[in-house]
N, C-alpha and C. Protein backbone atom coordinates (compact mmCIF):
# COMPACT_ATOMS: atom_id res chain seq x y z
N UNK A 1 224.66 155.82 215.70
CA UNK A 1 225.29 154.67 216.26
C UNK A 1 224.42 154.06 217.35
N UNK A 2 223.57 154.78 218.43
CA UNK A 2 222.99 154.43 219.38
C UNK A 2 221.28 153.49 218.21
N UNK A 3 221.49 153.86 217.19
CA UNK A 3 220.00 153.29 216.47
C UNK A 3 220.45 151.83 216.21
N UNK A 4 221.98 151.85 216.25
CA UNK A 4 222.24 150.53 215.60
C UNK A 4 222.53 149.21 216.68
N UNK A 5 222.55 150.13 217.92
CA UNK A 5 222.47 149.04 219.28
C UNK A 5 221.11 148.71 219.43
N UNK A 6 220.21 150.03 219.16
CA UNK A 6 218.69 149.57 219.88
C UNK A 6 218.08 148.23 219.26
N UNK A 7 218.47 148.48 217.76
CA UNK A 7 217.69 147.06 217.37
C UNK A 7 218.50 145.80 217.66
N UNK A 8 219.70 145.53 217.85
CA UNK A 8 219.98 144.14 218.64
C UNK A 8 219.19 144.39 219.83
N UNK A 9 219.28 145.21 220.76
CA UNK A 9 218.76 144.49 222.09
C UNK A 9 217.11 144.57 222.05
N UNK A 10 216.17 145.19 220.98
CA UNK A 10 214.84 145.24 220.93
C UNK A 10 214.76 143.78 220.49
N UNK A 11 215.80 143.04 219.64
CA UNK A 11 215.43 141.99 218.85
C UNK A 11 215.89 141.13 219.72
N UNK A 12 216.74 140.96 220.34
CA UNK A 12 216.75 139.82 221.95
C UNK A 12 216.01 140.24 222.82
N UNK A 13 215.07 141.42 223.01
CA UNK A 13 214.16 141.32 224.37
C UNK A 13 213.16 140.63 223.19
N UNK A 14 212.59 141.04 222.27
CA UNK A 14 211.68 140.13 221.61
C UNK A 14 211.64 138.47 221.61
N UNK A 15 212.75 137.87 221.18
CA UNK A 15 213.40 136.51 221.72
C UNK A 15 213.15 135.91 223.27
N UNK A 16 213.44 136.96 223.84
CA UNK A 16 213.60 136.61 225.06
C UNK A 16 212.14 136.38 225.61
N UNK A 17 211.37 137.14 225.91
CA UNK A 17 209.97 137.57 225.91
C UNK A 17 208.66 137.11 225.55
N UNK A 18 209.06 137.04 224.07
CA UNK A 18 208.28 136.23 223.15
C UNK A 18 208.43 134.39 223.05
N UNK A 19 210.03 134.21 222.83
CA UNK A 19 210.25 132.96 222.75
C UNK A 19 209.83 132.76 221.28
N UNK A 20 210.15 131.34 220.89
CA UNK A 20 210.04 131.04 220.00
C UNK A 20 208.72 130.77 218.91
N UNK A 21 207.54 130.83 219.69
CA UNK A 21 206.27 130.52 219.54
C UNK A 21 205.59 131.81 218.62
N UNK A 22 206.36 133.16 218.87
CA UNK A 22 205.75 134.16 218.18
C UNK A 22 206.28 133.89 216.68
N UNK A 23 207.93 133.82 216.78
CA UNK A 23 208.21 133.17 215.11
C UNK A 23 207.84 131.84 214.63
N UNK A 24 207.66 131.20 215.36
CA UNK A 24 206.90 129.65 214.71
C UNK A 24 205.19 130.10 214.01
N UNK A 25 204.46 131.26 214.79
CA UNK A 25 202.95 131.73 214.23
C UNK A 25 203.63 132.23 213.10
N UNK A 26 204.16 133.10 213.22
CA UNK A 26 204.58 134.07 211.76
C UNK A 26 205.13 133.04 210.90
N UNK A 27 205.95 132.37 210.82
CA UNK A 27 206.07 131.46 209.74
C UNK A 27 204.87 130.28 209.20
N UNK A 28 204.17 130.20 209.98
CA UNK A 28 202.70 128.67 210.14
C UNK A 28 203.10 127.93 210.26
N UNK A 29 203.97 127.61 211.52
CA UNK A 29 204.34 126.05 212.34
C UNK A 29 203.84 126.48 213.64
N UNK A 30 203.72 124.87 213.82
CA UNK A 30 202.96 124.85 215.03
C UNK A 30 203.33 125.91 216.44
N UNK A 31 202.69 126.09 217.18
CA UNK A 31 203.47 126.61 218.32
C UNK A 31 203.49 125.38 219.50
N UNK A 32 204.25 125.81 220.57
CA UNK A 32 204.39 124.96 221.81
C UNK A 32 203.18 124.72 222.17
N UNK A 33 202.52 125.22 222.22
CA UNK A 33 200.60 124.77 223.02
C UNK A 33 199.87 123.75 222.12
N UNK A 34 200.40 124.26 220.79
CA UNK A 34 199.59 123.11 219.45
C UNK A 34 200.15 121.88 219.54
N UNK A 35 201.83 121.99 219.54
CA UNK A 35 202.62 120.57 219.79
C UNK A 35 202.01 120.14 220.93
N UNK A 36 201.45 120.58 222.19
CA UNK A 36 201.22 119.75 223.35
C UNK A 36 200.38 119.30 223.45
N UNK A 37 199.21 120.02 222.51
CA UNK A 37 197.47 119.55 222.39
C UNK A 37 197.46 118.62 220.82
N UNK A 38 198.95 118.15 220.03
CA UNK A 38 198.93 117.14 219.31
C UNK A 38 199.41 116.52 220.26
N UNK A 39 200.38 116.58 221.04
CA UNK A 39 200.53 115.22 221.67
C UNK A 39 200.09 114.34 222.19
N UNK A 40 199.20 115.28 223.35
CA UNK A 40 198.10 114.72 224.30
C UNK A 40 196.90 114.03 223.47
N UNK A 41 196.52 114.57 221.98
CA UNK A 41 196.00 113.86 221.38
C UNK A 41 196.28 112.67 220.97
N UNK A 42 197.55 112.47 220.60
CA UNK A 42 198.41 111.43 219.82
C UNK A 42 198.35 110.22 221.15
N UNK A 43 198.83 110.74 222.40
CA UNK A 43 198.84 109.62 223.67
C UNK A 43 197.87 109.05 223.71
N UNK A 44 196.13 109.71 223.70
CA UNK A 44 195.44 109.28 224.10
C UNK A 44 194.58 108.45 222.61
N UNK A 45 195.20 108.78 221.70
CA UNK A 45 194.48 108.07 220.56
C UNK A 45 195.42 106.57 220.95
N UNK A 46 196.65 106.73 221.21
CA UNK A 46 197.68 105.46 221.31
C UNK A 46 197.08 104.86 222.24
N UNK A 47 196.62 105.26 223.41
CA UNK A 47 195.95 104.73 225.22
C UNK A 47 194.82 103.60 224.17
N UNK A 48 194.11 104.37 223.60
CA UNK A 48 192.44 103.75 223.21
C UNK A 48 192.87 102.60 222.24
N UNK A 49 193.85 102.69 221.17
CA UNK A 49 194.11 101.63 220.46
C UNK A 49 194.76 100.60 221.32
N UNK A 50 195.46 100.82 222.20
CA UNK A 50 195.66 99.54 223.30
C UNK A 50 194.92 98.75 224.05
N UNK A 51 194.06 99.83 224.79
CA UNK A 51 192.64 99.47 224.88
C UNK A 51 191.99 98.24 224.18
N UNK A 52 192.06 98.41 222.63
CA UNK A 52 191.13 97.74 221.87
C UNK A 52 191.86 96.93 221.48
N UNK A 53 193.12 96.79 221.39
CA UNK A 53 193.72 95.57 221.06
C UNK A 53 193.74 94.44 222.30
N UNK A 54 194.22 95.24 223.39
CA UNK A 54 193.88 94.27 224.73
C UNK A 54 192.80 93.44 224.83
N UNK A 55 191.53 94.27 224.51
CA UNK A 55 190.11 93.93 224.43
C UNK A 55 190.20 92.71 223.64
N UNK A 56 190.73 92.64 222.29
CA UNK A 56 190.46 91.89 221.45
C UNK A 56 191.17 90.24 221.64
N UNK A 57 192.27 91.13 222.31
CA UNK A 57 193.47 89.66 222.24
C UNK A 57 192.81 88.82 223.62
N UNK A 58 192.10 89.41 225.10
CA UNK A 58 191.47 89.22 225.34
C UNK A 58 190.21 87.78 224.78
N UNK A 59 189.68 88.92 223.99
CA UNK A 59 188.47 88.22 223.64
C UNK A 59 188.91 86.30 222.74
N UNK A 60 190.34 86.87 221.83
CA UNK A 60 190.45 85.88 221.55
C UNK A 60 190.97 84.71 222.11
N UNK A 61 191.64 85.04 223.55
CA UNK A 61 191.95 84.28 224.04
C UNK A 61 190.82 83.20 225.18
N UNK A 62 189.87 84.06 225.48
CA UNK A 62 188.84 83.46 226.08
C UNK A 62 188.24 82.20 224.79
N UNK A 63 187.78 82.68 223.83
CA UNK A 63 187.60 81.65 222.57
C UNK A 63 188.49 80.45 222.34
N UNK A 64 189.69 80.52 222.25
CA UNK A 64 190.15 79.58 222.16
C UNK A 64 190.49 78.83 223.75
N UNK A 65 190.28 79.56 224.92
CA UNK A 65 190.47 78.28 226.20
C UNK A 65 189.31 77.75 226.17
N UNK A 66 187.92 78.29 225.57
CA UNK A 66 187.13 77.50 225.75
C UNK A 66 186.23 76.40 224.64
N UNK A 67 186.98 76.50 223.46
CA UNK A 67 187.67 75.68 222.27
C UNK A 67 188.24 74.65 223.33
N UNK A 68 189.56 74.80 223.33
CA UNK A 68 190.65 73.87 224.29
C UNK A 68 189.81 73.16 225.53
N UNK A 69 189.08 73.92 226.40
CA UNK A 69 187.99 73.33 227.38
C UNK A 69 187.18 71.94 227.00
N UNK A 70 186.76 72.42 225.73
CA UNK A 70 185.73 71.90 225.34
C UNK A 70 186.13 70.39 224.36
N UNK A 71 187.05 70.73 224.24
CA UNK A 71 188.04 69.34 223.30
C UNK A 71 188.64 69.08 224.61
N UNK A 72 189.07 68.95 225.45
CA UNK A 72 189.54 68.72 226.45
C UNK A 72 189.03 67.48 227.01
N UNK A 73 187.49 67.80 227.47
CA UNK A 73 186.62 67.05 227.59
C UNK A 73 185.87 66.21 226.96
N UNK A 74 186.60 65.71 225.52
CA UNK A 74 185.63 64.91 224.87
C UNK A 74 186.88 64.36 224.02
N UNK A 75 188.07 64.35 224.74
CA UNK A 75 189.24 64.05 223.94
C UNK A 75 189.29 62.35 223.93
N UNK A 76 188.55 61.87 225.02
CA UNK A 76 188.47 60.20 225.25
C UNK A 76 187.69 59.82 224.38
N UNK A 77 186.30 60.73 224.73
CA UNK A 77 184.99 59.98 223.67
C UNK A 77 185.57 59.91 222.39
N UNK A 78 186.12 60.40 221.90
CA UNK A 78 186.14 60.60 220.63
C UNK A 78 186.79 59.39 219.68
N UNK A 79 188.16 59.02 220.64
CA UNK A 79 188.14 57.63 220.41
C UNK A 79 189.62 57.26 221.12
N UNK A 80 190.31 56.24 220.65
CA UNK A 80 191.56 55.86 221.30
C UNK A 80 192.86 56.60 220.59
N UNK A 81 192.85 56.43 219.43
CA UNK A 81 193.83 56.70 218.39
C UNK A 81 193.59 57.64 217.49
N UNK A 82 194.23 58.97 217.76
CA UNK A 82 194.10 59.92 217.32
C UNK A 82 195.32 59.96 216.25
N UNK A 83 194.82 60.22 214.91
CA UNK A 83 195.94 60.58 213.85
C UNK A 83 196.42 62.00 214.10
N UNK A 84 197.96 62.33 214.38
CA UNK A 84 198.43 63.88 214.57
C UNK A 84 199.07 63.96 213.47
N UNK A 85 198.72 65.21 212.84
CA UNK A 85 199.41 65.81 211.28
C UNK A 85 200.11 66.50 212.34
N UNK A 86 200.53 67.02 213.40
CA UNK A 86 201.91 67.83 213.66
C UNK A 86 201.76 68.44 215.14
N UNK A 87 202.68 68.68 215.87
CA UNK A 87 203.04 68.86 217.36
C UNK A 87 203.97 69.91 217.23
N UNK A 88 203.00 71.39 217.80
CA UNK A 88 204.00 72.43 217.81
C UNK A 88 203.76 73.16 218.99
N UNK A 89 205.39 73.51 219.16
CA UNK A 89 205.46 74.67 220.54
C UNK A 89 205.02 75.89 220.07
N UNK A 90 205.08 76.22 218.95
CA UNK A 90 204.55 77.99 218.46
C UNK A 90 202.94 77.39 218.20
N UNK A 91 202.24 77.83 219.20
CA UNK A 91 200.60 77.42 219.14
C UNK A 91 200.13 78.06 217.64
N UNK A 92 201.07 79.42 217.30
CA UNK A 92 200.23 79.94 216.00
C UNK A 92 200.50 79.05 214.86
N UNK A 93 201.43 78.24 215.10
CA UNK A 93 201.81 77.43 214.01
C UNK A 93 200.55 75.90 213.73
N UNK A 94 200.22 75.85 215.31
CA UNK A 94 199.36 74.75 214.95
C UNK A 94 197.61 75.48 214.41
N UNK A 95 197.45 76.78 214.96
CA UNK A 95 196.52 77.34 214.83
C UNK A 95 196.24 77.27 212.88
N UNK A 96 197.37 78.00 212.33
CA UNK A 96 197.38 77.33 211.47
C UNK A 96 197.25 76.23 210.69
N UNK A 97 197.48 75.04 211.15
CA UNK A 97 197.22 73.63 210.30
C UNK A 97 195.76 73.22 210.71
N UNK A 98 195.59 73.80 211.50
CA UNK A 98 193.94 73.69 212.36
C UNK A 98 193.04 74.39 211.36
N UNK A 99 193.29 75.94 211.15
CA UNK A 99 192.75 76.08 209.59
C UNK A 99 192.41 75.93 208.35
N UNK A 100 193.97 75.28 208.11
CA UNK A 100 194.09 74.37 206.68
C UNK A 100 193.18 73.05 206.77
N UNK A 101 193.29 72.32 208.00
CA UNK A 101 192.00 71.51 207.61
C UNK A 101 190.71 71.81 207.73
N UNK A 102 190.05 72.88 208.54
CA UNK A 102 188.72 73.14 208.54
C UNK A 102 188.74 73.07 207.21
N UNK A 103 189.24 73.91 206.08
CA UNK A 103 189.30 74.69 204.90
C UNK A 103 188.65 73.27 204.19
N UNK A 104 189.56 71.97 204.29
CA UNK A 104 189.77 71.43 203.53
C UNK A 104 188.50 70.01 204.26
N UNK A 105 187.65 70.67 204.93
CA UNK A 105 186.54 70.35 205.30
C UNK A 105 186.65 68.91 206.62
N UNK A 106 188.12 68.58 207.30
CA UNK A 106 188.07 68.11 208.43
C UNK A 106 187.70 68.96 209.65
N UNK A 107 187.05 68.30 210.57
CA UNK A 107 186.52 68.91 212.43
C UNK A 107 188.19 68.38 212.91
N UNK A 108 189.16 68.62 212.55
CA UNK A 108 190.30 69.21 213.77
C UNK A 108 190.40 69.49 215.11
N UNK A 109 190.98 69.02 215.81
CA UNK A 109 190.57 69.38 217.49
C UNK A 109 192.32 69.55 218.09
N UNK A 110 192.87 69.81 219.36
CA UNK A 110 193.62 70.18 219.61
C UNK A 110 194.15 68.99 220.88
N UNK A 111 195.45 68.40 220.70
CA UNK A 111 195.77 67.90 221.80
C UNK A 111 197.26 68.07 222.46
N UNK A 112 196.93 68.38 223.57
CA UNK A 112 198.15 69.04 224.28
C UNK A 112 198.82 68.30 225.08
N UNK A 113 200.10 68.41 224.81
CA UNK A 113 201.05 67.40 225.48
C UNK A 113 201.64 67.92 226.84
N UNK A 114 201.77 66.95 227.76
CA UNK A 114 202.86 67.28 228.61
C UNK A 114 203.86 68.51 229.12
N UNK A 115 204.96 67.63 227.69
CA UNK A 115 205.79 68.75 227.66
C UNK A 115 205.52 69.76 226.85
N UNK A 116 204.15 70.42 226.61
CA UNK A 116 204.25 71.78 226.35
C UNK A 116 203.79 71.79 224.61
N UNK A 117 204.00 70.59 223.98
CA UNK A 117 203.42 70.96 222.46
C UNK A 117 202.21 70.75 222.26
N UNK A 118 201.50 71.23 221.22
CA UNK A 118 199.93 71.26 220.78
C UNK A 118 199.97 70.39 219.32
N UNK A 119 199.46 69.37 220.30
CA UNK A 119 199.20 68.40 218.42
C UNK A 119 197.87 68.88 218.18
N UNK A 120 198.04 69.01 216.36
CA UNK A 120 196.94 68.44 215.99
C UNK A 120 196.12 67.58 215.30
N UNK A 121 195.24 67.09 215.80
CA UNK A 121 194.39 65.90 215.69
C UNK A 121 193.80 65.84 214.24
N UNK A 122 193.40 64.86 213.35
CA UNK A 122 192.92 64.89 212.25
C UNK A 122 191.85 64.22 212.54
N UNK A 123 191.99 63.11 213.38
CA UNK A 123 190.62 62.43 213.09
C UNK A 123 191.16 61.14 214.45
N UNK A 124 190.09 60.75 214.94
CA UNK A 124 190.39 59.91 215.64
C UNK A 124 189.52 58.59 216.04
N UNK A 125 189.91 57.35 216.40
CA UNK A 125 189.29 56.08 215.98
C UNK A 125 189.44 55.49 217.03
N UNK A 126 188.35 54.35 217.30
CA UNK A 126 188.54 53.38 218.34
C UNK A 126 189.50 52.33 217.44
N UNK A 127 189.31 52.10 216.79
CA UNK A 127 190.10 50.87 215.54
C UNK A 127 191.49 51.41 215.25
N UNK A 128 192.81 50.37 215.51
CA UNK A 128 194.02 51.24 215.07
C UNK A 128 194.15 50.93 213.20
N UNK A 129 193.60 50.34 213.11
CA UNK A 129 193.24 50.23 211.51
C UNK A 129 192.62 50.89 210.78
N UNK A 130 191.63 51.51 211.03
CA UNK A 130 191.05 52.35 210.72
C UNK A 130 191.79 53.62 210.71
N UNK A 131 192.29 53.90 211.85
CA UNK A 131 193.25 55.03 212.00
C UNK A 131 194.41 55.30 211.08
N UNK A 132 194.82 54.04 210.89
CA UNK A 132 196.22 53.80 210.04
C UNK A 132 195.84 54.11 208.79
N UNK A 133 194.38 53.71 208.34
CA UNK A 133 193.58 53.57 207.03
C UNK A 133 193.42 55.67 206.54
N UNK A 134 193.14 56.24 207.70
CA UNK A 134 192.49 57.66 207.78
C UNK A 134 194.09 58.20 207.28
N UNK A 135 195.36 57.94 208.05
CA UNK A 135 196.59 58.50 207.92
C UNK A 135 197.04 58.43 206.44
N UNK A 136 197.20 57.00 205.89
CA UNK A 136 197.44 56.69 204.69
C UNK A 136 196.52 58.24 204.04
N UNK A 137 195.66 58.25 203.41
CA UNK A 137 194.56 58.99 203.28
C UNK A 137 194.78 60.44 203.36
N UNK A 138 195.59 60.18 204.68
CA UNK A 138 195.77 62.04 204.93
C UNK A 138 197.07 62.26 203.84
N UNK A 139 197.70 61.68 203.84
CA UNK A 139 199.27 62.05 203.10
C UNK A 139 198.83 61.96 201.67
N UNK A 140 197.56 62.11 201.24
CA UNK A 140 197.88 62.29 199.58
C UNK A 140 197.71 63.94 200.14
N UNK A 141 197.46 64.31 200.27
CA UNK A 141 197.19 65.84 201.03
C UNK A 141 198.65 66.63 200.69
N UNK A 142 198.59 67.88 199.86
CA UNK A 142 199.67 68.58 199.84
C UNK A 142 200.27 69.33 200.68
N UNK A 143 199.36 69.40 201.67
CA UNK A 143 199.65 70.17 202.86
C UNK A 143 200.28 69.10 204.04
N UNK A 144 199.77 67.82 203.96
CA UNK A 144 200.68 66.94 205.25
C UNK A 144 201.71 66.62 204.96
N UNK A 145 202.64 67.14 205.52
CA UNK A 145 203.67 66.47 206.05
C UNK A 145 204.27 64.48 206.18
N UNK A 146 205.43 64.03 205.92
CA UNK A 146 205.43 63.25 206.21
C UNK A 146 205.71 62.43 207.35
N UNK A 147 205.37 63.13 208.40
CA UNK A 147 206.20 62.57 209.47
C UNK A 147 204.56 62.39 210.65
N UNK A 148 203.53 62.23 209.72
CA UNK A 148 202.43 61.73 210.86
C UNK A 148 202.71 61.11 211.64
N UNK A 149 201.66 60.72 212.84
CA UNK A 149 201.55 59.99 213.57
C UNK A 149 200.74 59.64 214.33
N UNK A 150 200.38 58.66 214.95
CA UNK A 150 199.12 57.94 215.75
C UNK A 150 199.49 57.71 217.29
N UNK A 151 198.43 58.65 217.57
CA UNK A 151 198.77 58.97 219.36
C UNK A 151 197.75 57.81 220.15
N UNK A 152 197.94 57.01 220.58
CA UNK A 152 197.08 56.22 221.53
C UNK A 152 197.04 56.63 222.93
N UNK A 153 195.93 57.26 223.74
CA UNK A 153 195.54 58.28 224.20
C UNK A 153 195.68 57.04 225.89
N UNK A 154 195.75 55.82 225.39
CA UNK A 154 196.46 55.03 226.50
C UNK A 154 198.37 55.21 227.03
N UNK A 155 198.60 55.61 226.44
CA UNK A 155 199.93 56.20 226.59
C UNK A 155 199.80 57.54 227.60
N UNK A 156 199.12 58.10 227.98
CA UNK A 156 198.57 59.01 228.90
C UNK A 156 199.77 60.04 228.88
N UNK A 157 200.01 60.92 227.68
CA UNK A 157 201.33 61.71 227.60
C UNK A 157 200.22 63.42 227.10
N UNK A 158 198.92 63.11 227.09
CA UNK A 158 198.25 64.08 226.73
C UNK A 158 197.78 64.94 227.99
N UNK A 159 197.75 66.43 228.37
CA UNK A 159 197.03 66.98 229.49
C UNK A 159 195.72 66.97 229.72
N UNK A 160 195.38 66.42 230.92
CA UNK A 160 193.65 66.78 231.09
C UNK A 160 193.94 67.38 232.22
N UNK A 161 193.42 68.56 231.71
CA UNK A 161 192.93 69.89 232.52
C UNK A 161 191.41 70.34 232.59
């Protein structure tokens, strides 16, 4: 009878003592030291990919203020009457139509309003006829929209920064 107590309490001082880490080896799961040296791995692989995304979003954001800089400053020369295929508050949205025309082999430029939207520019003219002539023109285009429009840069509703 005394053989049949010893092994409960040999098998809770083992528990106790050991903890769980001796039956996690004997089965092949991890132990507590492996979980902590995956973790610390796992944090610091997560730290470095932030890192590099920061870096990047960073990088892309310097590119495009100095895109925006650079159209900024040459938003007059360029002419009076700028044809806008579209004015958006989600910048990725105009980033987009800014693509679709490189693609489709227009120089696109960016003009920023006032209150906060980003047109963009298709082409722009000292002549409002000409301009009107370029718009017509743009709408056989499957991608424009019908709701163009012609910004005259005398209306002074555009930011110069």
């Amino acid at each position: 009878m005394k053989s049949f107590r010893i092994i409960p309490v040999l098998m809770v001082s083992v528990l106790v003592f050991t903890g769980c880490d001796f039956f996690r080896s004997i089965v092949g799961k991890p132990t507590s030291k492996e979980i902590e040296k995956m973790k610390q791995e796992s944090l610091a692989k997560i730290k470095k990919q932030r890192e590099l995304d920061s870096l990047k979003l960073v990088n892309e954001r310097i590119a495009r203020e100095r895109l925006e800089e650079e159209q900024r400053n040459s938003l007059e020369n360029k002419g009076r009457y700028h044809v806008i295929i579209g004015a958006y508050r989600d910048y990725a949205n105009a980033d987009r139509m800014f693509s679709t025309l490189e693609k489709d082999g227009y120089s696109p430029y960016f003009v920023n309003f006032s209150n906060g939207l980003r047109g963009v520019s298709v082409v722009a003219c000292q002549d409002l006829r000409k301009a009107l002539g370029e718009a017509d023109r743009l709408l056989e285009h499957t991608y424009c929209p019908d709701d163009i429009w012609i910004y005259d840069i005398k209306q002074n509703i555009h930011i110069n920064r």
